[in-house]
C-alpha atoms as a PDB file:
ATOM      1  CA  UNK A   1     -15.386   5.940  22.807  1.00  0.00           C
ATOM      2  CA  UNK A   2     -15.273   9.491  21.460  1.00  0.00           C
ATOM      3  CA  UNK A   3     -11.646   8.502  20.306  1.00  0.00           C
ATOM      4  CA  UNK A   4     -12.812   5.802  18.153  1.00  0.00           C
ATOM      5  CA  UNK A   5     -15.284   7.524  16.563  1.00  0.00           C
ATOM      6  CA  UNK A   6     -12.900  10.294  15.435  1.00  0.00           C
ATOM      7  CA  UNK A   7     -10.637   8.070  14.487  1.00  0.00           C
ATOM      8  CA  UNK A   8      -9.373   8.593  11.246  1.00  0.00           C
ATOM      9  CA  UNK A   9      -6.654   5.430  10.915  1.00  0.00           C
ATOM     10  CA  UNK A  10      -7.571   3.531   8.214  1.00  0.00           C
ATOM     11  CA  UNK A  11      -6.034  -0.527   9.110  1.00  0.00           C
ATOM     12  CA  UNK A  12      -4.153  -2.151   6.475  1.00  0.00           C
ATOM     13  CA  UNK A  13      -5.139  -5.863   7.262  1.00  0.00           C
ATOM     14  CA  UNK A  14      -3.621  -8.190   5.589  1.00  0.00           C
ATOM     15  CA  UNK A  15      -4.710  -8.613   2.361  1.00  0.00           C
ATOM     16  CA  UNK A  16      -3.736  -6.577  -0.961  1.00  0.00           C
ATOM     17  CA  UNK A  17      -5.061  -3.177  -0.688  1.00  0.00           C
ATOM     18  CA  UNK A  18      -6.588  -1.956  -4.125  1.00  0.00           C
ATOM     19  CA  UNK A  19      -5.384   0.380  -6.883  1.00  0.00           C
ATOM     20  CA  UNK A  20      -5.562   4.193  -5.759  1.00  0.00           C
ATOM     21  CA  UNK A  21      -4.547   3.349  -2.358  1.00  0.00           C
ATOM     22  CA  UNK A  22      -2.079   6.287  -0.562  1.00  0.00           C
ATOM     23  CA  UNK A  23       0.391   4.606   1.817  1.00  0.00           C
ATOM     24  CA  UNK A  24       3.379   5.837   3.781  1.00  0.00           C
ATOM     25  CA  UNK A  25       6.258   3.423   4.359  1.00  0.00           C
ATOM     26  CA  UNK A  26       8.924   3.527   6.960  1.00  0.00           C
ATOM     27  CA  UNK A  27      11.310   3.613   4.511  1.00  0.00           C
ATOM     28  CA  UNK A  28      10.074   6.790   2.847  1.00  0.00           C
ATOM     29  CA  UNK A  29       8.429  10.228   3.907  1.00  0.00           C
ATOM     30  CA  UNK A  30       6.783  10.879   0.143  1.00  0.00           C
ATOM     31  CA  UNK A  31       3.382   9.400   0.194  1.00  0.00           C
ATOM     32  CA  UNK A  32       2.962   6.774  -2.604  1.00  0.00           C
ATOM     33  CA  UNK A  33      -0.337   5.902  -4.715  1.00  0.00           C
ATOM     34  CA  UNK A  34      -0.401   1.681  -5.172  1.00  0.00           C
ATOM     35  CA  UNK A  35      -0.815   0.891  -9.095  1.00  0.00           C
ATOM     36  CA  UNK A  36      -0.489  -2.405  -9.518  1.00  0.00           C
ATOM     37  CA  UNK A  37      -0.018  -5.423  -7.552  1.00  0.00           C
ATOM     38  CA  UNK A  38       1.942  -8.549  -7.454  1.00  0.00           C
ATOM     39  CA  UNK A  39       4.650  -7.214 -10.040  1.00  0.00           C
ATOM     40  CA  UNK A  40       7.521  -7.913 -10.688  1.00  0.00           C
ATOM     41  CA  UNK A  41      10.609  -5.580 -11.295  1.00  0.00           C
ATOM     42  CA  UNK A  42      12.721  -5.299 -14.320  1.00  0.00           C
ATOM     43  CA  UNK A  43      16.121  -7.360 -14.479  1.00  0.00           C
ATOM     44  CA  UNK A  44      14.967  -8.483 -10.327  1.00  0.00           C
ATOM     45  CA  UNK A  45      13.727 -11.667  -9.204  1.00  0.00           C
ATOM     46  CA  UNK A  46      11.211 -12.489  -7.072  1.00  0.00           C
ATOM     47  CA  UNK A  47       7.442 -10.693  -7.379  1.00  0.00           C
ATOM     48  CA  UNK A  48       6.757  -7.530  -4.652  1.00  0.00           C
ATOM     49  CA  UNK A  49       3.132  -7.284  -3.672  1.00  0.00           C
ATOM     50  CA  UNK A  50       2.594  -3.343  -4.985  1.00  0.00           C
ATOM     51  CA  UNK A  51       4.327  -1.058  -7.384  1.00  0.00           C
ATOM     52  CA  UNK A  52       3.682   2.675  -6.423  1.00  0.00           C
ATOM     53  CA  UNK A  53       3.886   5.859  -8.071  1.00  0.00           C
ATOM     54  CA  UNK A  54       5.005   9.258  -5.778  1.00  0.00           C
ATOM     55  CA  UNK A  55       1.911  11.067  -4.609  1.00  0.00           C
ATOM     56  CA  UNK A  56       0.623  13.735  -5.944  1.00  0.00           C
ATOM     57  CA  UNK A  57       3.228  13.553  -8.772  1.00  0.00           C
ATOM     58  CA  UNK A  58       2.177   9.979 -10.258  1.00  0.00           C
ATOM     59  CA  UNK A  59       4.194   8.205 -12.462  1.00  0.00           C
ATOM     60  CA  UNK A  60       7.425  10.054 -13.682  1.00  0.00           C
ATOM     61  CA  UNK A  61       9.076   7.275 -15.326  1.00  0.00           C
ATOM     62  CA  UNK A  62      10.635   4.118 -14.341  1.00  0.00           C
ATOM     63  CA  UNK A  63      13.014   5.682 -12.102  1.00  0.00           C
ATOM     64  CA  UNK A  64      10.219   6.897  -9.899  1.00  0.00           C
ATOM     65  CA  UNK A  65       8.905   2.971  -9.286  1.00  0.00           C
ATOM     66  CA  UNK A  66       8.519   2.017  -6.154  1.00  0.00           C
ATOM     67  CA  UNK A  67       8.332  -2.040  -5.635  1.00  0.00           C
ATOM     68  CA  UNK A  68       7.844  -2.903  -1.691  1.00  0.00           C
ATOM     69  CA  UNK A  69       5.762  -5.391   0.235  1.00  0.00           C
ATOM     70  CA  UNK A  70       2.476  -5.312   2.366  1.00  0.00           C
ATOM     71  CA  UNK A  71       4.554  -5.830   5.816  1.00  0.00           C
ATOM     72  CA  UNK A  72       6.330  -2.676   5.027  1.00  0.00           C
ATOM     73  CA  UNK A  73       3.780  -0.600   4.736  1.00  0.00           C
ATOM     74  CA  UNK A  74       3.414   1.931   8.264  1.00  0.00           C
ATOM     75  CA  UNK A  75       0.490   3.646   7.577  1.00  0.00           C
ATOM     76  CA  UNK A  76      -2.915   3.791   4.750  1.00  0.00           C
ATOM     77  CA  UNK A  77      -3.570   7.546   4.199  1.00  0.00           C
ATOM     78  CA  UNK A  78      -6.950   6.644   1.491  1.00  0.00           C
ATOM     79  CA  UNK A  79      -8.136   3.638   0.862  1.00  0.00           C
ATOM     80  CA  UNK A  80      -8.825   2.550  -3.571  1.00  0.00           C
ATOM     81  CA  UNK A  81     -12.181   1.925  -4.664  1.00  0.00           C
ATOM     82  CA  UNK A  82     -13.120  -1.455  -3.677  1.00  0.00           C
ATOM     83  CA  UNK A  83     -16.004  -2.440  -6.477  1.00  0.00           C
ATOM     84  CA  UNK A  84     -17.234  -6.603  -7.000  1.00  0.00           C
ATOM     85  CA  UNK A  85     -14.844  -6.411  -9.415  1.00  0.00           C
ATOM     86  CA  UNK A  86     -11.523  -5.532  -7.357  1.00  0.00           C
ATOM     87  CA  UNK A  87     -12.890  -7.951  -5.026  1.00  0.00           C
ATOM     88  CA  UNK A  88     -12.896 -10.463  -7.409  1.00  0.00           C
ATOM     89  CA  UNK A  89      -9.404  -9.766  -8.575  1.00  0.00           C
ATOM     90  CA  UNK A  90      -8.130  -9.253  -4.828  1.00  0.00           C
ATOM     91  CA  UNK A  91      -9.463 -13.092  -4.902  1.00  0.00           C
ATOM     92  CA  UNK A  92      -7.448 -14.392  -7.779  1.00  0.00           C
ATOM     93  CA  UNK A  93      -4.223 -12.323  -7.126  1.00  0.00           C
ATOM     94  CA  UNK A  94      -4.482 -14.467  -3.336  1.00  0.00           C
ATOM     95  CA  UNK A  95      -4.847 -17.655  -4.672  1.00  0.00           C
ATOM     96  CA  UNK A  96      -2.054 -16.951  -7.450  1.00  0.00           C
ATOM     97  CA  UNK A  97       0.480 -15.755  -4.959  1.00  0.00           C
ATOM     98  CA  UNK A  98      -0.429 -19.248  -2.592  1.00  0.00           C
ATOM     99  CA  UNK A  99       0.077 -21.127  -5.603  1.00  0.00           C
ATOM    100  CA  UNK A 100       3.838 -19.299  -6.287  1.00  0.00           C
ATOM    101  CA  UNK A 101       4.155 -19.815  -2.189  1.00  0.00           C
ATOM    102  CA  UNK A 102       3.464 -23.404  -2.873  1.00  0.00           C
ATOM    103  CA  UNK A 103       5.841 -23.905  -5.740  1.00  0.00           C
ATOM    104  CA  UNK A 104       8.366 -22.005  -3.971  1.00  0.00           C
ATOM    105  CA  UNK A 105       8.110 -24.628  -1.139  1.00  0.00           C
ATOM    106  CA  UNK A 106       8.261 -27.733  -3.724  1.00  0.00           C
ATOM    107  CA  UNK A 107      11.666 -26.747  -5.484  1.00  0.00           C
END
């Protein structure tokens, strides 16, 4: 129990984590900071579910983009602020990227 309590893993579930989030991936060892979600990369097709900026640096320039997905995510270091509004948008970002799921499936 006294594990638990001093836990300090924060889970990443399974929906879009908001702006301001910190997250390692496997594929990196600099921490990132998540700025925007469901983008899509210039010249690439196909839409990635964040675009992050190194942490503490922030955003260099477009060379120092990084476009990844929620399943690659290993761990959530500090979780964004989560007001009605992000919840809100968390909403209509789901229900946009079921829709491109669904149109993906059709064609």
């Amino acid at each position: 129990m006294a594990n638990e309590i001093n836990s300090l893993v924060i889970d990443k579930g399974t929906d879009l984590l908001p702006i301001g989030t910190v997250v390692l991936l496997d594929i990196m060892v600099q921490p990132l900071m998540i700025y925007g979600r469901m983008q899509q990369q210039a010249d690439k097709e196909g839409v990635w579910d964040y675009v992050a900026c190194p942490y503490p640096q922030g955003h260099i320039s477009e060379e120092t983009n990084v476009f990844f997905n929620h399943v690659q995510i290993k761990q959530v270091i500090f979780k964004g602020f989560e007001s009605e509004g992000e919840q809100l948008m968390k909403e209509k970002l789901k229900s946009l990227s079921a829709r491109n799921d669904s149109d993906e499936k059709n064609h």
